[in-house]
Protein backbone atom coordinates (compact mmCIF):
# COMPACT_ATOMS: atom_id res chain seq x y z
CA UNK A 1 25.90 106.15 -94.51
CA UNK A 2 29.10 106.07 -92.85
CA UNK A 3 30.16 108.67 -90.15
CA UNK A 4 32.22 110.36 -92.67
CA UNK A 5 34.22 111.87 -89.53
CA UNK A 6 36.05 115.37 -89.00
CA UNK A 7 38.01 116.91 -91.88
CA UNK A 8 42.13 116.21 -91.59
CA UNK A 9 43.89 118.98 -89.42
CA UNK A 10 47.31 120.14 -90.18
CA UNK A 11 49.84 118.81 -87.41
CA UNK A 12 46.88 117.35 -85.64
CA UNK A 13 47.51 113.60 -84.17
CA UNK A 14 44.50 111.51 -84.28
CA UNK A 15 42.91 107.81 -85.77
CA UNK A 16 42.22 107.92 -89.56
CA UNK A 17 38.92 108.29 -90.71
CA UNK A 18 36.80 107.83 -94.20
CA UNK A 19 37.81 110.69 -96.09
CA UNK A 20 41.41 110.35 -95.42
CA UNK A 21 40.79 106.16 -96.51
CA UNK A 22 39.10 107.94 -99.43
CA UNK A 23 41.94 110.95 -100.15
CA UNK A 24 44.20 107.35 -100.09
CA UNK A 25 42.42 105.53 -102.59
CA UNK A 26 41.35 107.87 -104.87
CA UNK A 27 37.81 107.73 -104.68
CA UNK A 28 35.26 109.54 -102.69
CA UNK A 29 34.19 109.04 -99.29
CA UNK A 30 30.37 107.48 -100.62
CA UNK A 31 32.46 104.93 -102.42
CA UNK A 32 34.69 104.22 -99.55
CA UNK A 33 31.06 103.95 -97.37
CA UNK A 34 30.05 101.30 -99.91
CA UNK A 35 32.95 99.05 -99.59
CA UNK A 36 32.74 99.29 -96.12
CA UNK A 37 29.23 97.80 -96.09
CA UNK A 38 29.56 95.45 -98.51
CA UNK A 39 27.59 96.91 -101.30
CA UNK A 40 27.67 94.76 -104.56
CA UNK A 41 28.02 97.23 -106.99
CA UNK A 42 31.37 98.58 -106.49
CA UNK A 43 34.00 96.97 -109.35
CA UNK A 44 36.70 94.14 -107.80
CA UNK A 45 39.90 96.78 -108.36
CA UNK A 46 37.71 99.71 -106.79
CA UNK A 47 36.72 97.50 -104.11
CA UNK A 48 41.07 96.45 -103.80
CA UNK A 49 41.91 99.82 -103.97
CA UNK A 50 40.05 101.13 -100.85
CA UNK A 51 40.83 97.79 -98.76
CA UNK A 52 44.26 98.51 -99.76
CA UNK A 53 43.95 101.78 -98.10
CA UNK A 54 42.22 100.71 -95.06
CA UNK A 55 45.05 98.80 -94.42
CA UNK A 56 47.19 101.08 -94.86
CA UNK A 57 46.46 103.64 -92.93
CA UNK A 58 44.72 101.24 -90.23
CA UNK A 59 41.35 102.85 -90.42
CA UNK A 60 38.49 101.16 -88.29
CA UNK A 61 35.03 101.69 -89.59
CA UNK A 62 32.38 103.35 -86.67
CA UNK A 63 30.49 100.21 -85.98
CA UNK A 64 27.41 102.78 -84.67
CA UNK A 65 27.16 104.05 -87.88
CA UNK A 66 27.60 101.29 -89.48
CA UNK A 67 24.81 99.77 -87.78
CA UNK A 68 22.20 102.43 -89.25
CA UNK A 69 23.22 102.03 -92.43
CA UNK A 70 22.97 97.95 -92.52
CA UNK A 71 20.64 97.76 -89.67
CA UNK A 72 22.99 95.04 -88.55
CA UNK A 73 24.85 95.36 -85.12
CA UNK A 74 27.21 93.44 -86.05
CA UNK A 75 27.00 91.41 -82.68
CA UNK A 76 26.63 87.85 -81.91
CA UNK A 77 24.74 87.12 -78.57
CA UNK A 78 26.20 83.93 -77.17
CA UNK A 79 23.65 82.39 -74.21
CA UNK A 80 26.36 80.10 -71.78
CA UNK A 81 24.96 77.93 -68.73
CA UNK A 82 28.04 76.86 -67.40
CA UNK A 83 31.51 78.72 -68.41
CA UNK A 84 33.59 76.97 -65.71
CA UNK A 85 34.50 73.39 -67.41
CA UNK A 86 36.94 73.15 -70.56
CA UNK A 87 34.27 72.14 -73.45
CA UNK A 88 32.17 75.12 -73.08
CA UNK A 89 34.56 77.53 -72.17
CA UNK A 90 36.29 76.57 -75.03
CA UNK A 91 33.88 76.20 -77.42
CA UNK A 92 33.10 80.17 -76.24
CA UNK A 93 36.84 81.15 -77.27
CA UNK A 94 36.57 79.34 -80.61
CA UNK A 95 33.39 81.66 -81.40
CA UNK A 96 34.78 84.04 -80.75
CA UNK A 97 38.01 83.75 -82.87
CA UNK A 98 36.01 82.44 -85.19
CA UNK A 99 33.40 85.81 -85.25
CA UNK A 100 36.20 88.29 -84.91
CA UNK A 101 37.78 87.13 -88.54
CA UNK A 102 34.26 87.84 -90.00
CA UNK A 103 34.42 91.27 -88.29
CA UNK A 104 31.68 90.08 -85.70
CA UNK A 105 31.82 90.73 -82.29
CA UNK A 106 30.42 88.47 -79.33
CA UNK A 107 28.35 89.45 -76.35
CA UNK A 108 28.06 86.86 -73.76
CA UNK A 109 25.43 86.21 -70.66
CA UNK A 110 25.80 83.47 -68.61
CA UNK A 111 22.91 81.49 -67.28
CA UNK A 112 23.00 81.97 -63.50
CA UNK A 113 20.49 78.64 -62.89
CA UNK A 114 19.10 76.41 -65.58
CA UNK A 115 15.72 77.34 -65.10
CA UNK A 116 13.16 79.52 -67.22
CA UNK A 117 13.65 82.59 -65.14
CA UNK A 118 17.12 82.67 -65.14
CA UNK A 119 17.40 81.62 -68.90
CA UNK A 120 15.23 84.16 -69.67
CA UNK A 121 16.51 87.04 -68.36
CA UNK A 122 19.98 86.23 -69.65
CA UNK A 123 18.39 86.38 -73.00
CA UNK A 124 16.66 89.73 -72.54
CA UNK A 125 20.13 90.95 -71.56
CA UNK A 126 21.55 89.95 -74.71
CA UNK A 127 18.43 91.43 -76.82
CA UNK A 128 18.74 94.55 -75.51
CA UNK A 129 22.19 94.78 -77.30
CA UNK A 130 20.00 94.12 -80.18
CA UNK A 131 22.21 90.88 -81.62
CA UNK A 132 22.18 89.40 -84.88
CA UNK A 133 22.01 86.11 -84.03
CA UNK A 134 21.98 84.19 -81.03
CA UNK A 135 24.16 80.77 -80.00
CA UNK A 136 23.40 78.90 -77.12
CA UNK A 137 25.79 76.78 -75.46
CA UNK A 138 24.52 74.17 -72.45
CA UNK A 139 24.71 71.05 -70.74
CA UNK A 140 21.55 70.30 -70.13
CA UNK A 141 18.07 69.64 -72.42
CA UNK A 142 15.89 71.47 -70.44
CA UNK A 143 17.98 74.95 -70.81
CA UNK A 144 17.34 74.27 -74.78
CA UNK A 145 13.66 73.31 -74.37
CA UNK A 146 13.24 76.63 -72.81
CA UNK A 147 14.50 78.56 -75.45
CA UNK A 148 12.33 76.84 -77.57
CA UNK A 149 9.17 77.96 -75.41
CA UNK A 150 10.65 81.45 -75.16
CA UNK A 151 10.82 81.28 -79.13
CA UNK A 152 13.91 84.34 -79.58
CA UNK A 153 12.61 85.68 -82.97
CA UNK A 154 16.56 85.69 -84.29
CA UNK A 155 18.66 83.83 -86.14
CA UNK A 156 19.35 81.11 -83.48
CA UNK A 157 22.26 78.14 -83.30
CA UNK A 158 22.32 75.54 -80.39
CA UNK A 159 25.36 73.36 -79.61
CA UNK A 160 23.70 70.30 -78.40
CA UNK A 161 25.19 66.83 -78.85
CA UNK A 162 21.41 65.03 -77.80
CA UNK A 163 20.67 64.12 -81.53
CA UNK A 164 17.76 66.47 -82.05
CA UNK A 165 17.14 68.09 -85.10
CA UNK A 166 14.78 70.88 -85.02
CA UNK A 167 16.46 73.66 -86.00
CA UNK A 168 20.45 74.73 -86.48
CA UNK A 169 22.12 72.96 -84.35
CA UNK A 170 26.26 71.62 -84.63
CA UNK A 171 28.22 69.68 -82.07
CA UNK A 172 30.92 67.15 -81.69
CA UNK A 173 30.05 63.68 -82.12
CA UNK A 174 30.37 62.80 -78.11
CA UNK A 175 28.93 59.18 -78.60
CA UNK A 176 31.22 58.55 -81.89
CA UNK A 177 34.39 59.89 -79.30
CA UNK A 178 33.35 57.72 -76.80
CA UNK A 179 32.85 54.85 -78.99
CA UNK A 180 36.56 55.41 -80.36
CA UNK A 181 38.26 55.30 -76.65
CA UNK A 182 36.41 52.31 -76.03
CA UNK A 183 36.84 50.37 -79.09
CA UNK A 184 40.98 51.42 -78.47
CA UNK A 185 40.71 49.36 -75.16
CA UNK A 186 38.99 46.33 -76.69
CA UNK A 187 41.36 46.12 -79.80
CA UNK A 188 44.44 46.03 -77.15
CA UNK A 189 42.57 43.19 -75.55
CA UNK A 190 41.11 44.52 -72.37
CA UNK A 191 37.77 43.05 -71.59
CA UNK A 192 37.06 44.11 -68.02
CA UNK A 193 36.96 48.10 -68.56
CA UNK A 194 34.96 50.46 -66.09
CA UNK A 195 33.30 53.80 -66.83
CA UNK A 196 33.89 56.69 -65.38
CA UNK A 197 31.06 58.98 -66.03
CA UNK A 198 30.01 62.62 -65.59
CA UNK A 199 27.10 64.12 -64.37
CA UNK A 200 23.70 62.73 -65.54
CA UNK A 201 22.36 66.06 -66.13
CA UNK A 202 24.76 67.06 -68.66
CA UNK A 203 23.99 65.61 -72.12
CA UNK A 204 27.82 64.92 -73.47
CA UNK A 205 28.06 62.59 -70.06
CA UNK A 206 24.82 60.97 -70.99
CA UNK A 207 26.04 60.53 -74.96
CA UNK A 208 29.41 59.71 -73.82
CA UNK A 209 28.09 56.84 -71.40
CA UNK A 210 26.00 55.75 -74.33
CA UNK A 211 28.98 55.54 -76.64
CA UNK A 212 30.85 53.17 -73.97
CA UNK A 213 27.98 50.89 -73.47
CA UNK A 214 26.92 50.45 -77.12
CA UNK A 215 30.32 49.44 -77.69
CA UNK A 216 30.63 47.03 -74.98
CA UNK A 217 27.12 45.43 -76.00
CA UNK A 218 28.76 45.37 -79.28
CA UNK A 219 32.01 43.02 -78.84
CA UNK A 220 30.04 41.18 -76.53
CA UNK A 221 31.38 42.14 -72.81
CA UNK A 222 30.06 42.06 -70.07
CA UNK A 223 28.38 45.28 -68.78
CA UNK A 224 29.13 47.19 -65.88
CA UNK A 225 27.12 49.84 -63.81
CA UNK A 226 29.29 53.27 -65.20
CA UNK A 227 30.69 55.41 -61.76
CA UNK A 228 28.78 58.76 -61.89
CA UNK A 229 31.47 61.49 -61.26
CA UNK A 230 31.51 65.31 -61.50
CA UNK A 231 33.94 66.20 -63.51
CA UNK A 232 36.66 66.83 -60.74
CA UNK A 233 39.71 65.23 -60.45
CA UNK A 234 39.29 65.53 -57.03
CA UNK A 235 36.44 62.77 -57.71
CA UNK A 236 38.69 60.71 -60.11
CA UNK A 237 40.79 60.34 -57.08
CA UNK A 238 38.57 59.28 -55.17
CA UNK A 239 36.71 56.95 -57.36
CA UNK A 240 39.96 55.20 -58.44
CA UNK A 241 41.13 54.66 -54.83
CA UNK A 242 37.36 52.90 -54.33
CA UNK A 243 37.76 51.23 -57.89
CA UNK A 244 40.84 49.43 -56.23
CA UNK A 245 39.01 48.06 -53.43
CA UNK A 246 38.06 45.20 -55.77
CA UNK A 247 40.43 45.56 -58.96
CA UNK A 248 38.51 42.98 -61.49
CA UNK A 249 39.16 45.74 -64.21
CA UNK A 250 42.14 46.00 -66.59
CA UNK A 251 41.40 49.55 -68.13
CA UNK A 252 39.62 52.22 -67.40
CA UNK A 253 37.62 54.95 -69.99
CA UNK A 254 36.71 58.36 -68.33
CA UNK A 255 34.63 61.04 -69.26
CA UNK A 256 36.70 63.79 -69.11
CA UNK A 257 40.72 64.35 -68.96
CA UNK A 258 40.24 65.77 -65.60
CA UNK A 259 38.58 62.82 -63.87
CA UNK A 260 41.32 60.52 -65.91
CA UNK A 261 43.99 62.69 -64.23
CA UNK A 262 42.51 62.04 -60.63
CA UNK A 263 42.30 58.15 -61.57
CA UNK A 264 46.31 58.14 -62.37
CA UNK A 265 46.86 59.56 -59.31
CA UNK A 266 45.38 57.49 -57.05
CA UNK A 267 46.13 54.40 -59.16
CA UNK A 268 50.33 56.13 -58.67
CA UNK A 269 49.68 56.33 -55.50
CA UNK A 270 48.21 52.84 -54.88
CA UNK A 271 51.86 51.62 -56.64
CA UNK A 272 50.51 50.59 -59.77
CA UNK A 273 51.80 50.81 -63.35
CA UNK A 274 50.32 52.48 -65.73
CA UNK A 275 49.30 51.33 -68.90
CA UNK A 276 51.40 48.17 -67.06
CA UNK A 277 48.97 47.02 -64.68
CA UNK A 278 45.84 49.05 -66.03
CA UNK A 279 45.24 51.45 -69.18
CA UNK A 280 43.65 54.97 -68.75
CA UNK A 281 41.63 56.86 -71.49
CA UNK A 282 40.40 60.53 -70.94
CA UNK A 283 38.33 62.66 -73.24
CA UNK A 284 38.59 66.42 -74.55
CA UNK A 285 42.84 66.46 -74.90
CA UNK A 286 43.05 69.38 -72.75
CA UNK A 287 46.38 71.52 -73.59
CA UNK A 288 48.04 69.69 -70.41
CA UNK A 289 46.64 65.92 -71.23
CA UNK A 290 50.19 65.11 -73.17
CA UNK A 291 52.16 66.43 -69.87
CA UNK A 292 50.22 64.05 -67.49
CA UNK A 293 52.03 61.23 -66.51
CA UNK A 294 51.99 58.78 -68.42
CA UNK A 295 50.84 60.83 -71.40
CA UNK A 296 47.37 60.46 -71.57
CA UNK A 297 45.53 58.50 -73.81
CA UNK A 298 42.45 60.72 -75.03
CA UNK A 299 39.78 61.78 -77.08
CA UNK A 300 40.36 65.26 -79.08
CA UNK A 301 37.25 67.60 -79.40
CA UNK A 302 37.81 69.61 -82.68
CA UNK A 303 36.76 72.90 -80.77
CA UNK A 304 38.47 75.57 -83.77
CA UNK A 305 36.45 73.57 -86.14
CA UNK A 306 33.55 73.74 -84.06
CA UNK A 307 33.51 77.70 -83.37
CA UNK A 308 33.83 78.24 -87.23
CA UNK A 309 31.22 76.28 -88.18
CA UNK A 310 28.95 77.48 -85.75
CA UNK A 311 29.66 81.50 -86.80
CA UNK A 312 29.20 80.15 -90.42
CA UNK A 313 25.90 78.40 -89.88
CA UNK A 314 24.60 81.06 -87.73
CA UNK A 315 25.54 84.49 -90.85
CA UNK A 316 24.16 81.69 -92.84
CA UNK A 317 20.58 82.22 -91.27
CA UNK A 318 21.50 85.95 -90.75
CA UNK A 319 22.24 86.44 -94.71
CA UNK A 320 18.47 84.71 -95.05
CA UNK A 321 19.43 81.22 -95.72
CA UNK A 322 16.22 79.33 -93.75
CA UNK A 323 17.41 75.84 -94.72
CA UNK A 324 17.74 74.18 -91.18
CA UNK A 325 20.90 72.46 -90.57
CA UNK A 326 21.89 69.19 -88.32
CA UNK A 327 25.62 68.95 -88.05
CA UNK A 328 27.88 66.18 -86.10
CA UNK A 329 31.50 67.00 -86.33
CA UNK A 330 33.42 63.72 -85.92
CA UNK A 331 35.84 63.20 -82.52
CA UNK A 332 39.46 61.98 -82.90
CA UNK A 333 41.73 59.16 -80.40
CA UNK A 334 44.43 60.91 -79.81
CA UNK A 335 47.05 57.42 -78.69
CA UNK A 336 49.82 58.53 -75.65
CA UNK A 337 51.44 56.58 -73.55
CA UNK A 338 48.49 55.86 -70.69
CA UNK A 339 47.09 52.75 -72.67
CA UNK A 340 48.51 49.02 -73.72
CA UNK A 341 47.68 45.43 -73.76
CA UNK A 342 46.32 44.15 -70.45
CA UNK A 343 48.75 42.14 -67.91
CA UNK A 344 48.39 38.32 -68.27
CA UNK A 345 45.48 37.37 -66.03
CA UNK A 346 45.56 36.73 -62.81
CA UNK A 347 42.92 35.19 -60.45
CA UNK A 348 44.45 36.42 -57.47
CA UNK A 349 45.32 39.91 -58.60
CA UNK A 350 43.62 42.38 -56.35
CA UNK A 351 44.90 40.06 -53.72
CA UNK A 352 48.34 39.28 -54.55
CA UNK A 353 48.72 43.58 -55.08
CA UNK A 354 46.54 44.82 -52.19
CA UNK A 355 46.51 42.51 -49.70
């Protein structure tokens, strides 16, 4: 049951407990108790009455003793590898906004190296907090394989975009996203478009580099070896200063905002127009992606949508449901001002530009 907390004292300031949510209601405390903890057999106005009251007064339930009663902690243990870059951090904050309006609360450990040690003491951590449910959120395979050898007898949701399905897992479409920014560039009539990838360990890079290149084999064009970057626009730089050492390429697609906002700069710097003399997609929108300039052309990763569906998927399995679930949630082009049609073609471009 409930703490049912210390009786009111006259004149004495301090938080609202049960009885006074009960005195406010009009019922008793065990009643109030029931509501709290979701008991099915308390009538629909009974139930209104004491939620009324709970507002009212701006009582907060003791989640220790709410935890004996439902055997529940009420937590959700969220396993993170890498809580630097924009998707997962992200993706953290949507779980958590999403967990907090079903009166869940998060506990997150971070993965200090992708390797079976490491993994699994950042689980133990979080089992010692004795979580409901756990979500694990990675770039690479090999930090999910290893939690499927450490088999976490929990209710357990991955985030993986690698197209397996053996178990719960939800992401974002990364190869439909990258298939959209590249079919953008074809349909404006660019046929000479490089790839600006991210790191080969990380699976979105590898699904967003296999997006690009099914869609090029597609229409047709010509393939070309993607860059492998790092996710820096420090590298974007750099790679679109070496891009215009030969400049046989009309647009380019890369595989994160960040990179795309190194490429503009060193294509600025380099004199060129842009989308005039080349066209530049990104991928995640990032809050600042429609202040670059231009305004960049990008890929939007639904990450409110994501951290909802997660939370649901994951009280889904908590509430009992063992049907397993393999959900893709579809990527969106977001169209600013950093793509166009190509420039008329030029044999002696690079030359007539750089030389």
């Amino acid at each position: 049951m409930t703490d049912p907390g210390p009786p009111a004292t006259s004149g004495q300031s301090r938080a609202p407990n049960i009885r006074d949510v009960a005195r406010e209601a009009g019922v008793s405390y065990q009643t109030v108790s029931r509501v709290i903890n979701g008991s099915p057999s308390i009538r629909p106005a009974t139930r209104q009455k004491v939620l009324d009251a709970i507002d009212e007064l701006g009582y907060r339930p003791n989640q220790a003793a709410r935890a004996l009663v439902t055997s529940r902690s009420r937590v959700i243990g969220v396993l993170l590898s890498d809580a630097r870059s924009y998707g997962p951090s992200f993706t953290l904050q949507s779980i958590e906004v999403a967990a907090r309006a079903k009166d869940y609360f998060v506990s997150t450990a971070t993965i200090a190296l992708p390797d079976p040690p490491s993994i699994r003491s950042a689980l133990d951590h979080l089992m010692r907090q004795n979580i409901d449910g756990l979500v694990v959120i990675a770039p690479q395979t090999r930090v999910f394989d290893a939690i499927q050898q450490l088999s976490p007898d929990l209710p357990l949701v991955t985030l993986e975009a690698s197209g397996r399905k053996d178990g719960h897992t939800i992401a974002i479409d990364q190869e439909q996203g990258a298939r959209l920014a590249t079919r953008h560039l074809i349909e404006l009539g660019h046929t000479e478009i490089e790839h600006l990838a991210g790191p080969q360990d990380w699976i979105e890079a590898q699904t967003r580099m296999d997006g690009f290149l099914a869609e090029i084999r597609e229409n047709d064009l010509g393939t070309r070896p993607p860059i492998l970057g790092d996710w820096t626009a420090d590298f974007g730089y750099y790679a679109g200063t070496q891009m215009l050492g030969r400049f046989d390429f009309t647009a380019v697609f890369a595989s994160n905002d960040q990179m795309a906002l190194g490429v503009l700069h060193a294509f600025r710097d380099a004199g060129l127009d842009v989308p005039g003399d080349v066209s530049v997609v990104g991928f995640d929108d990032v809050p600042d992606a429609r202040h670059f300039w231009p305004p960049l052309t990008t890929v939007r990763q639904r990450f409110e949508l994501l951290g909802a569906r997660c939370v649901d998927m994951l009280l889904g399995q908590i509430e009992g449901d063992e049907q397993r679930y393999h959900e893709l949630i579809a990527a969106e082009l977001v169209v600013r001002g950093s793509t166009a049609p190509p420039p008329p073609h030029d044999p002696d471009r690079a030359f007539r530009r750089f030389r």
